[in-house]
Protein backbone atom coordinates (compact mmCIF):
# COMPACT_ATOMS: atom_id res chain seq x y z
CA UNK A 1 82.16 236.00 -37.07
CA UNK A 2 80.63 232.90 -35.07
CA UNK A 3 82.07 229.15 -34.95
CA UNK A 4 79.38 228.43 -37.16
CA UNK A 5 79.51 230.69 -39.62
CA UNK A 6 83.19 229.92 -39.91
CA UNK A 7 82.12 226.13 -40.48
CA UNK A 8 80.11 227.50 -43.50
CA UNK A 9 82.58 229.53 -44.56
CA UNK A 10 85.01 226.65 -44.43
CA UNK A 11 82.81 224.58 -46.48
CA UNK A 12 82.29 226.99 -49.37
CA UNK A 13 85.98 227.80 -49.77
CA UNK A 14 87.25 223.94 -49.42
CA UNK A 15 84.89 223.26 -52.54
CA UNK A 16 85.87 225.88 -54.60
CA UNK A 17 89.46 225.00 -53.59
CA UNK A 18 89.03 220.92 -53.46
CA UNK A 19 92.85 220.50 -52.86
CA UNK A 20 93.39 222.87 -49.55
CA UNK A 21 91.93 222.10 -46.29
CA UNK A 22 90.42 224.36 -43.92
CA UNK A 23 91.98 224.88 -40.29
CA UNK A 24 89.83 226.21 -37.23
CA UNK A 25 92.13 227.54 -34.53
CA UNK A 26 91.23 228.44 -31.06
CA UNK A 27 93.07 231.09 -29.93
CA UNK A 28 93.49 232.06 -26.13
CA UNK A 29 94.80 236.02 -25.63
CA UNK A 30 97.39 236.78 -23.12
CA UNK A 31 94.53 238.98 -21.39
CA UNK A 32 92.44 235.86 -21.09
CA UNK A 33 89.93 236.63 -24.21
CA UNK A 34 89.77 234.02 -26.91
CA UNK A 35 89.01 233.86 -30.48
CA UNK A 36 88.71 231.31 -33.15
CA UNK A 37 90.94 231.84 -36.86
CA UNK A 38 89.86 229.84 -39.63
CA UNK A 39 92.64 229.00 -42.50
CA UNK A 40 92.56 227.31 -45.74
CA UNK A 41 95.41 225.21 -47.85
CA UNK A 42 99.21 226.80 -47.24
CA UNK A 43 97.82 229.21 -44.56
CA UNK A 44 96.74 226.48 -42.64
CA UNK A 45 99.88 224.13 -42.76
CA UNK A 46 102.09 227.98 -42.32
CA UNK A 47 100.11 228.51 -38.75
CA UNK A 48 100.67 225.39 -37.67
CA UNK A 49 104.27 225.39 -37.88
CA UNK A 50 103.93 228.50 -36.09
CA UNK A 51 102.00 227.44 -33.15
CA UNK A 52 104.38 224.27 -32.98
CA UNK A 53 107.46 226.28 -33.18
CA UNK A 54 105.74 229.07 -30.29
CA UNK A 55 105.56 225.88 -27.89
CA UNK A 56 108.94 224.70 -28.77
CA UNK A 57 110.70 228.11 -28.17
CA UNK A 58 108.68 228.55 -25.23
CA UNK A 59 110.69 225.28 -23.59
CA UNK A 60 106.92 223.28 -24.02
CA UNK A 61 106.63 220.07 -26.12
CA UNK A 62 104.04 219.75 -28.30
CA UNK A 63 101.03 218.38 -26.74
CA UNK A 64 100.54 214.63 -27.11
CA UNK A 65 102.61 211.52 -27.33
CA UNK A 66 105.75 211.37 -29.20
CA UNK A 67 105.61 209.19 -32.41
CA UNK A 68 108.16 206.89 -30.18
CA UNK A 69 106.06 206.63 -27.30
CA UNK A 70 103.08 205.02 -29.66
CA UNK A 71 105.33 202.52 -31.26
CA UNK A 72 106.96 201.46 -28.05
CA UNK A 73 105.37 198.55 -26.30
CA UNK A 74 105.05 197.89 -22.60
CA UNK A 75 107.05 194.55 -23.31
CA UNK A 76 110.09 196.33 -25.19
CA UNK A 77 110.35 198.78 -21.56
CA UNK A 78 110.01 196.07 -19.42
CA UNK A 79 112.41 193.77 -20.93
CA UNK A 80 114.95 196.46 -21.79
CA UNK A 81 114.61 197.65 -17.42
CA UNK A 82 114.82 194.10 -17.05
CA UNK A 83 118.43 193.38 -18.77
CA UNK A 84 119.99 197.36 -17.93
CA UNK A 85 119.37 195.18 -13.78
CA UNK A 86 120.07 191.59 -14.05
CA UNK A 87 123.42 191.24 -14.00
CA UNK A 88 123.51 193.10 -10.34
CA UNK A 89 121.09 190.59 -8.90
CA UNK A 90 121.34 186.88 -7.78
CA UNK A 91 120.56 184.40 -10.13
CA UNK A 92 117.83 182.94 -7.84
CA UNK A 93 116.45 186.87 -7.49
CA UNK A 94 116.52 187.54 -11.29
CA UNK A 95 114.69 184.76 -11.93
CA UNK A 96 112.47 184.51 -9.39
CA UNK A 97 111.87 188.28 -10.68
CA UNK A 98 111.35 187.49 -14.52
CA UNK A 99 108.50 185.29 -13.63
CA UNK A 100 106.52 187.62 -11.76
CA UNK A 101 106.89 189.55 -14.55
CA UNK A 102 106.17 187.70 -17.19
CA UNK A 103 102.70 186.08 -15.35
CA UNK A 104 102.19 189.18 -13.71
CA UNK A 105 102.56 192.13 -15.89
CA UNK A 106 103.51 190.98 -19.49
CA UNK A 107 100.99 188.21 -20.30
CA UNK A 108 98.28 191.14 -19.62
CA UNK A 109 99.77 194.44 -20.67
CA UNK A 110 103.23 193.17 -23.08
CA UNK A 111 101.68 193.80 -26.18
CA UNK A 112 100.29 197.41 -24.96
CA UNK A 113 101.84 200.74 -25.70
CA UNK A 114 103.38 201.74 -22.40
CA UNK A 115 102.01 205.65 -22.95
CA UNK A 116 98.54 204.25 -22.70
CA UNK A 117 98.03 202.35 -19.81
CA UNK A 118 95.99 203.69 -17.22
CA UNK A 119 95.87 203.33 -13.52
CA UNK A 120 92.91 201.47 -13.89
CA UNK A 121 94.11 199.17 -16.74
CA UNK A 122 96.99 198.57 -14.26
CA UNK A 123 95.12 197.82 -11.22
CA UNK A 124 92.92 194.81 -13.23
CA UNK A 125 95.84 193.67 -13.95
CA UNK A 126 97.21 193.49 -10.13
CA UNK A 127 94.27 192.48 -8.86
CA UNK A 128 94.35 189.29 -11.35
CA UNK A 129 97.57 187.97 -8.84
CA UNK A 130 95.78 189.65 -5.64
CA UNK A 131 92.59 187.08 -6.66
CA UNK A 132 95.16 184.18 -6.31
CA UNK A 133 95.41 185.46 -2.74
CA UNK A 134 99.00 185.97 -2.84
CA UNK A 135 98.94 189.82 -1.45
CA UNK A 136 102.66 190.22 -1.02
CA UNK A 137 103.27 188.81 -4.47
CA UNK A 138 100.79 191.24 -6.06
CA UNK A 139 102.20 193.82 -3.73
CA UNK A 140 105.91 192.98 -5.47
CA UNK A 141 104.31 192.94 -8.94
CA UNK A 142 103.34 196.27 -8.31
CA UNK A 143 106.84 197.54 -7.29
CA UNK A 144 108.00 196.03 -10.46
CA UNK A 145 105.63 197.49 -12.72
CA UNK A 146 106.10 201.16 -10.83
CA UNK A 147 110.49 200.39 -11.56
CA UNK A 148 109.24 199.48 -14.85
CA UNK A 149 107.30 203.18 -15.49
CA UNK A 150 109.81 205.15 -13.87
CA UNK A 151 112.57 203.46 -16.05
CA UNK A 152 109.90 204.42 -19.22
CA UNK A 153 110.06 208.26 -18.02
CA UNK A 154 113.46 208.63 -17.77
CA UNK A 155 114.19 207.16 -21.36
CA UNK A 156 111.05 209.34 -22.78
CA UNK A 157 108.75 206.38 -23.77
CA UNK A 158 106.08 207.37 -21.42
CA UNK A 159 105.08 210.55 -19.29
CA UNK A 160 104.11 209.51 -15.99
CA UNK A 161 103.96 206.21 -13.67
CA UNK A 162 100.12 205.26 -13.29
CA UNK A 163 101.52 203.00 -10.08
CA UNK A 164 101.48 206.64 -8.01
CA UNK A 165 97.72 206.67 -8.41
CA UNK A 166 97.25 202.82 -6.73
CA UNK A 167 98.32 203.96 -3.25
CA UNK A 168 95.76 201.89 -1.04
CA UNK A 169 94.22 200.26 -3.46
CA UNK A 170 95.36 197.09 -2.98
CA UNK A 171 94.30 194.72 -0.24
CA UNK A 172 96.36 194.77 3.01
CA UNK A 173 99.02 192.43 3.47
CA UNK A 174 98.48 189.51 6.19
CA UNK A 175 100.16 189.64 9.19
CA UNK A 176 103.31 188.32 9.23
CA UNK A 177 104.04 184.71 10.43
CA UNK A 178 107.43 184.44 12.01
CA UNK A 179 109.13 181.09 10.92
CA UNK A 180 109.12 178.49 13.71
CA UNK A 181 112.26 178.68 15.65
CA UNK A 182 114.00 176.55 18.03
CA UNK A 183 115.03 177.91 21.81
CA UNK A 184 118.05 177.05 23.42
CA UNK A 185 116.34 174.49 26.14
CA UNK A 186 114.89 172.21 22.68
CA UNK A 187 118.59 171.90 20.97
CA UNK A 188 119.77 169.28 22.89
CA UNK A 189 116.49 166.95 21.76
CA UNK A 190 117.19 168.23 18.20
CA UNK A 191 120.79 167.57 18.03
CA UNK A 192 119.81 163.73 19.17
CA UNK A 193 117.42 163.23 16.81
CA UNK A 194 119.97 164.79 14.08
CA UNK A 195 122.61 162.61 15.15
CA UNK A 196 119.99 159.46 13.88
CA UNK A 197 119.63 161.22 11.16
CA UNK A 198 119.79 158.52 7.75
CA UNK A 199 121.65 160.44 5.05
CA UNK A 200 125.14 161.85 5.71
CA UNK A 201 125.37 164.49 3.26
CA UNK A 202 121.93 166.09 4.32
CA UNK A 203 123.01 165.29 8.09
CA UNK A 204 125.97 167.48 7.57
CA UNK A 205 124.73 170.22 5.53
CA UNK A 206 122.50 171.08 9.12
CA UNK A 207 125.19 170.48 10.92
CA UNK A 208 127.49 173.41 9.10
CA UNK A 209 124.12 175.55 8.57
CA UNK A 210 123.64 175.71 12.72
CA UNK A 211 127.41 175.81 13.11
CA UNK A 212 128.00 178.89 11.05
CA UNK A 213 124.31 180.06 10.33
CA UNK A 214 124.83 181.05 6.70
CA UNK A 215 121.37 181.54 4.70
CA UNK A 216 120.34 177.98 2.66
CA UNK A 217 121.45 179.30 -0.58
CA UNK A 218 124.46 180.76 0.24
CA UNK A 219 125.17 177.04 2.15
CA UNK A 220 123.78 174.78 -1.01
CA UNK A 221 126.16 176.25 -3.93
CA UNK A 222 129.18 176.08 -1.53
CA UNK A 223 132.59 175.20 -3.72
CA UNK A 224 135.57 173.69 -1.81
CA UNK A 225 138.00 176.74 -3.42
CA UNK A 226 135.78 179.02 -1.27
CA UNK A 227 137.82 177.05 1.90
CA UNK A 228 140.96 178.33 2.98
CA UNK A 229 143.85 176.90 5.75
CA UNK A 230 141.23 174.43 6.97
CA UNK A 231 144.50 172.46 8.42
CA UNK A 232 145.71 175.61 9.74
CA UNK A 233 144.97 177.95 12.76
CA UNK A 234 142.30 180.83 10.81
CA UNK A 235 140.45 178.41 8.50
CA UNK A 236 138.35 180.70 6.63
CA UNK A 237 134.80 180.30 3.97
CA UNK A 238 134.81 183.28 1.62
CA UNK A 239 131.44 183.47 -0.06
CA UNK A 240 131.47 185.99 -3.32
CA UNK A 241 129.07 188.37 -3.47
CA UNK A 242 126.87 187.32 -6.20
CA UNK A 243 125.17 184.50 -3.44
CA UNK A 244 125.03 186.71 -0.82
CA UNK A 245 121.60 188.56 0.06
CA UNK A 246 123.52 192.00 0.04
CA UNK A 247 125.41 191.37 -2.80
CA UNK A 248 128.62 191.75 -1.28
CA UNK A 249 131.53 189.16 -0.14
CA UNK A 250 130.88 187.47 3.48
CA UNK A 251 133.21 186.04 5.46
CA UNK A 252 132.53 182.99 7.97
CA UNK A 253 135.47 182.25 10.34
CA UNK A 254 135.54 178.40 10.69
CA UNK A 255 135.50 176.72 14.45
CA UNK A 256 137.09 173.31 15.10
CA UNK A 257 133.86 171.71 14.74
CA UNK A 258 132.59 173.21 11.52
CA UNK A 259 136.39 172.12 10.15
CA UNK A 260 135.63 168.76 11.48
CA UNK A 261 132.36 168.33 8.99
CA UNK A 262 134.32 169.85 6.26
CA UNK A 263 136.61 166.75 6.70
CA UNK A 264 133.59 164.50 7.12
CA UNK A 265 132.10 166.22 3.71
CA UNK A 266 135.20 165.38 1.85
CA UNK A 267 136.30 161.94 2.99
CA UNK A 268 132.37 161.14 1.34
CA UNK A 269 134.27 161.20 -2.17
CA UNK A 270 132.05 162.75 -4.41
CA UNK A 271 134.18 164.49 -7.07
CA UNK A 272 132.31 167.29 -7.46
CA UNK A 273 133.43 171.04 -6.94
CA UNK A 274 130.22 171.48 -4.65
CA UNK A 275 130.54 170.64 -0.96
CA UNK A 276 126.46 169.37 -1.53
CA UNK A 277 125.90 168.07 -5.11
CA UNK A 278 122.79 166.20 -6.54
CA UNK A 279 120.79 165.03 -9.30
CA UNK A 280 119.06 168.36 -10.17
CA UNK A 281 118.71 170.87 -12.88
CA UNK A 282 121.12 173.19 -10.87
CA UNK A 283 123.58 170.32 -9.80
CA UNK A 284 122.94 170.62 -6.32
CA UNK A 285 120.98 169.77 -2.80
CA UNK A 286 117.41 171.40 -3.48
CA UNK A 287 116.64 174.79 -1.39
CA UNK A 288 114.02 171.72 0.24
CA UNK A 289 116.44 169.71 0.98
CA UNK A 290 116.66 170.72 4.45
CA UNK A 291 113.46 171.61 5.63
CA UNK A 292 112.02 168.25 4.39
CA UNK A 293 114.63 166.60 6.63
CA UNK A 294 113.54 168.95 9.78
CA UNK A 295 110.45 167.31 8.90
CA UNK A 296 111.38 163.75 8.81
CA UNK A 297 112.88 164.16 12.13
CA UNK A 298 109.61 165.09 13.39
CA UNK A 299 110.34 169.34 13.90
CA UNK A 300 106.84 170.25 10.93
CA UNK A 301 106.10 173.79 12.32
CA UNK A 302 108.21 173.66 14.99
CA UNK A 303 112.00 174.48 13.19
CA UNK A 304 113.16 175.29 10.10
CA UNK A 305 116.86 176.88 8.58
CA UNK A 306 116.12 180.13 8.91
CA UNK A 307 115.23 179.53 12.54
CA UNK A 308 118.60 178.62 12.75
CA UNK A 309 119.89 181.83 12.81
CA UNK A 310 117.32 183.24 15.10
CA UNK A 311 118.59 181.14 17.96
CA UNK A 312 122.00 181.55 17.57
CA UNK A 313 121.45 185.65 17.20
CA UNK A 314 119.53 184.94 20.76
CA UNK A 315 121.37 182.95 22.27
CA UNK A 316 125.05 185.16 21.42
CA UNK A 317 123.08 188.40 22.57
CA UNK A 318 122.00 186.90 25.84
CA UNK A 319 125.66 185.60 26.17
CA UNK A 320 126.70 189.55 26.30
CA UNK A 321 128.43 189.42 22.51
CA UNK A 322 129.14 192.55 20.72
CA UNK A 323 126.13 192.58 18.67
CA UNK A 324 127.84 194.51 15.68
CA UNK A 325 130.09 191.42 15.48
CA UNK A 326 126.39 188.77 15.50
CA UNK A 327 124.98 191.14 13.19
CA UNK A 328 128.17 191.16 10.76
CA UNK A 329 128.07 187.33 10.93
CA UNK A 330 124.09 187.02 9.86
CA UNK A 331 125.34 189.82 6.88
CA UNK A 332 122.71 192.22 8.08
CA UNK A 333 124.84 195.04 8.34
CA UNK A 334 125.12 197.83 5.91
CA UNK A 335 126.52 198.01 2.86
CA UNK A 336 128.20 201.75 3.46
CA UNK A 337 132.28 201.83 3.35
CA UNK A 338 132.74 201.79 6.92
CA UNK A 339 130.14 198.81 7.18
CA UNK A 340 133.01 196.33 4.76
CA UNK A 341 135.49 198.10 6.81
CA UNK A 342 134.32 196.94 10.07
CA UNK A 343 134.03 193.22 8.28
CA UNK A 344 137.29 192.94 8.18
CA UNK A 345 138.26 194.72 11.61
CA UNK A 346 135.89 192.40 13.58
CA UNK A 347 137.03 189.62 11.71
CA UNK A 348 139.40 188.22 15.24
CA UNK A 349 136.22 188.90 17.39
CA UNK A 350 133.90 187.26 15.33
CA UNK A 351 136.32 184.04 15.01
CA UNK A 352 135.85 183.73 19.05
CA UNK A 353 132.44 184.08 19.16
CA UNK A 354 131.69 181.49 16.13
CA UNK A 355 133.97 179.22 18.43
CA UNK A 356 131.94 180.11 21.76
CA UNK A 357 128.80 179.10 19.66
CA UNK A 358 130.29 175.82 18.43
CA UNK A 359 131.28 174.78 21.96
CA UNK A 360 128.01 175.92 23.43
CA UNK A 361 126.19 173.31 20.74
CA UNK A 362 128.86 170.53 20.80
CA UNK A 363 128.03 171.12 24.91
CA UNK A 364 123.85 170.56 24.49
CA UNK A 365 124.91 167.00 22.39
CA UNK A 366 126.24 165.35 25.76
C-alpha cells in the first residue's frame, strides 16, 4: 500500500473512530529495506512504547532532548558551574570572572535553553566583545562559555559543546606587548628619584615590592600576622594561598633591608591589620596605586611592578643563581608534590640570594 493511500486510509478510519488517532511509522529492515505501518487509537500508543522500549534496551536514548534539558536555562548552568568553582579561585579572579560572564555570555544567551544554542548563536554572541576590540577578552569569554558546555554535558542538560565548532573563527590575538621593564644600568636613577618620592606609605610599598618582588596583589592585602621573627635571624612573610597566583602558600625570606621598611611601615601608626590600608571599597592601597606613582616620578612606559620582577629574575640569573631557587621565589614553579617539597628545601638558598639582591640594590643607591 503507498504513503498516500495510507494517508487516506488514515483519514477514513480517524472519522469513523473520532477518539483514536492514526500513527504512520517508518520502518527501516535489518537488510536495509524499509516500509511504512499505519496504526490507529491503542495500536498506535502500544507501538510506540515498543519502539521506545527497543531503543532503551538497545543502550540508545530516545531521540531528542530530555524534558530537563528544555526547561533548563543557559543561566541556571552557568551560574550553577560558576558556584561548584568559586571558592578555589582568588577573589580578584572570581570576580573579575563573573563579569565577563555576566556582559559576555548571560546578558545575550541567560534566558536561553542551553540544549539549543548553536555554534552560530554562540559566535554572535562572541563577536559582540570581539567588536569592542578586546580579542583576548572575547578569546577568555569563549573558554568560559566552552567550561560552561562541558560542565552542561556532564550533568545531562545539554548534548554537546557548540564552542568545538568555533576553532578559528575568531580574530587573532595581537601580538603581545611585554610590560616596560627597567635594566640594571637605569636602577640607580630610579632609586634617586624614589628616594624624593612625596608619600611614605606608597614610597615603601615599592621599596618592599623591588626588595622581595612579590606580585601587586599579593603585596597590597599584606597583614602584619603574615610576619614572623622580624627581630630575629630568619624573619619570614608567609602569604596563604588564596592571594597567590597558584593558589598555594609562598614563602618570601626577609633581608635586612626589607626588615628595615617593615619597621619604617609600622612606626607610621596606622592601626590597621594591613601593612598598606586606604580609603577604598576593599580597605586598601588600589592595584594603581603603584603604577600611578612610577608615573609621577616620570618612568610612563618606561617601568612598571611587574617589571620589577623581570629585572631582578635577570639580574640573579646573570649573577650565576640556581635558577630553581629565582623561579621558586617569583612562584612560577609547579604545583606537583615535589615542586612544595623543593619550597621548603631551598628555603636556606633562597634566603641568601634575596639578601645578595638587597645588597646589590642598597649598592646602586650610593
Amino acid at each position: 500500500m503507498s504513503v498516500r493511500a495510507m494517508e487516506k486510509q488514515g483519514q477514513t478510519e480517524s472519522q469513523s473512530h473520532p477518539a483514536n488517532l492514526v500513527q504512520n511509522f517508518f520502518i527501516v529492515m535489518p537488510n536495509g529495506a524499509s516500509t511504512v505501518e499505519a496504526a490507529v487509537g491503542a495500536q498506535a500508543q502500544t507501538a510506540l512504547r515498543a519502539i521506545q522500549a527497543a531503543f532503551a534496551s538497545g543502550g540508545t536514548h530516545w531521540p531528542g532532548p530530555s524534558p530537563a534539558e528544555k526547561l533548563v536555562s543557559f543561566e541556571d548552568v552557568a551560574l550553577e558551574w560558576y558556584q561548584n568553582h568559586a571558592a578555589a579561585w582568588a577573589p580578584t579572579y572570581a570576580g573579575r570572572l563573573k563579569n565577563r560572564l555576566e556582559t559576555g555570555l548571560l546578558e545575550h544567551l541567560g534566558n536561553r535553553p542551553i540544549s539549543d544554542i548553536s555554534p552560530h548563536d554562540l559566535l554572535l554572541v562572541i563577536r559582540k566583545t570581539e567588536a569592542r576590540d578586546v580579542r583576548e577578552t572575547a578569546r577568555r569569554v569563549l573558554r568560559i562559555a566552552s567550561a560552561i558546555f562541558r560542565y552542561g554535558v556532564a550533568t545531562g542538560r545539554c548534548s554537546d559543546d557548540p564552542t568545538a565548532a568555533l576553532k578559528g573563527a575568531l580574530k587573532p590575538p595581537r601580538p603581545v606587548k611585554h610590560r616596560a621593564t627597567l635594566s640594571a644600568k637605569d636602577l640607580p636613577k630610579f632609586l634617586k628619584s624614589l628616594e624624593q618620592y612625596q608619600g611614605d606609605l606608597t614610597k615603601y610599598a615599592v621599596e618592599l615590592v623591588l626588595l622581595t618582588f612579590v606580585r601587586t596583589a599579593e603585596l597590597r592585602f599584606a597583614k602584619w600576622l603574615e610576619f614572623e621573627d622580624l627581630g630575629g635571624s630568619n624573619p619570614i612573610w608567609r602569604i596563604p594561598a588564596e592571594r597567590m597566583k597558584m593558589r598555594r602558600p609562598h614563602l618570601v625570606p626577609l633581608s635586612k633591608q626589607a626588615v628595615r621598611i617593615l619597621e619604617k611601615l609600622r612606626s607610621l601608626a596606622l592601626g590597621s591589620s594591613y601593612l598598606f590600608p586606604a580609603n577604598t571599597k576593599l580597605g586598601v592601597i588600589s592595584e594603581n596605586t603603584l603604577l600611578f606613582a612610577l608615573y609621577r616620578m616620570g618612568y610612563r612606559r618606561r617601568a612598571t611592578v611587574h617589571g620589577f620582577r623581570s629585572l631582578a629574575s635577570t639580574v640573579l640569573n646573570e649573577a650565576q643563581f640556581n635558577r630553581d631557587w629565582v623561579e621558586m621565589q617569583l612562584a612560577h614553579a609547579d604545583s606537583t608534590v615535589r615542586g612544595a617539597y623543593n619550597a621548603a628545601e631551598w628555603l636556606s638558598g633562597r634566603r641568601k640570594m634575596l639578601q645578595w639582591w638587597s645588597d646589590y640594590v642598597e649598592a646602586r643607591r650610593k
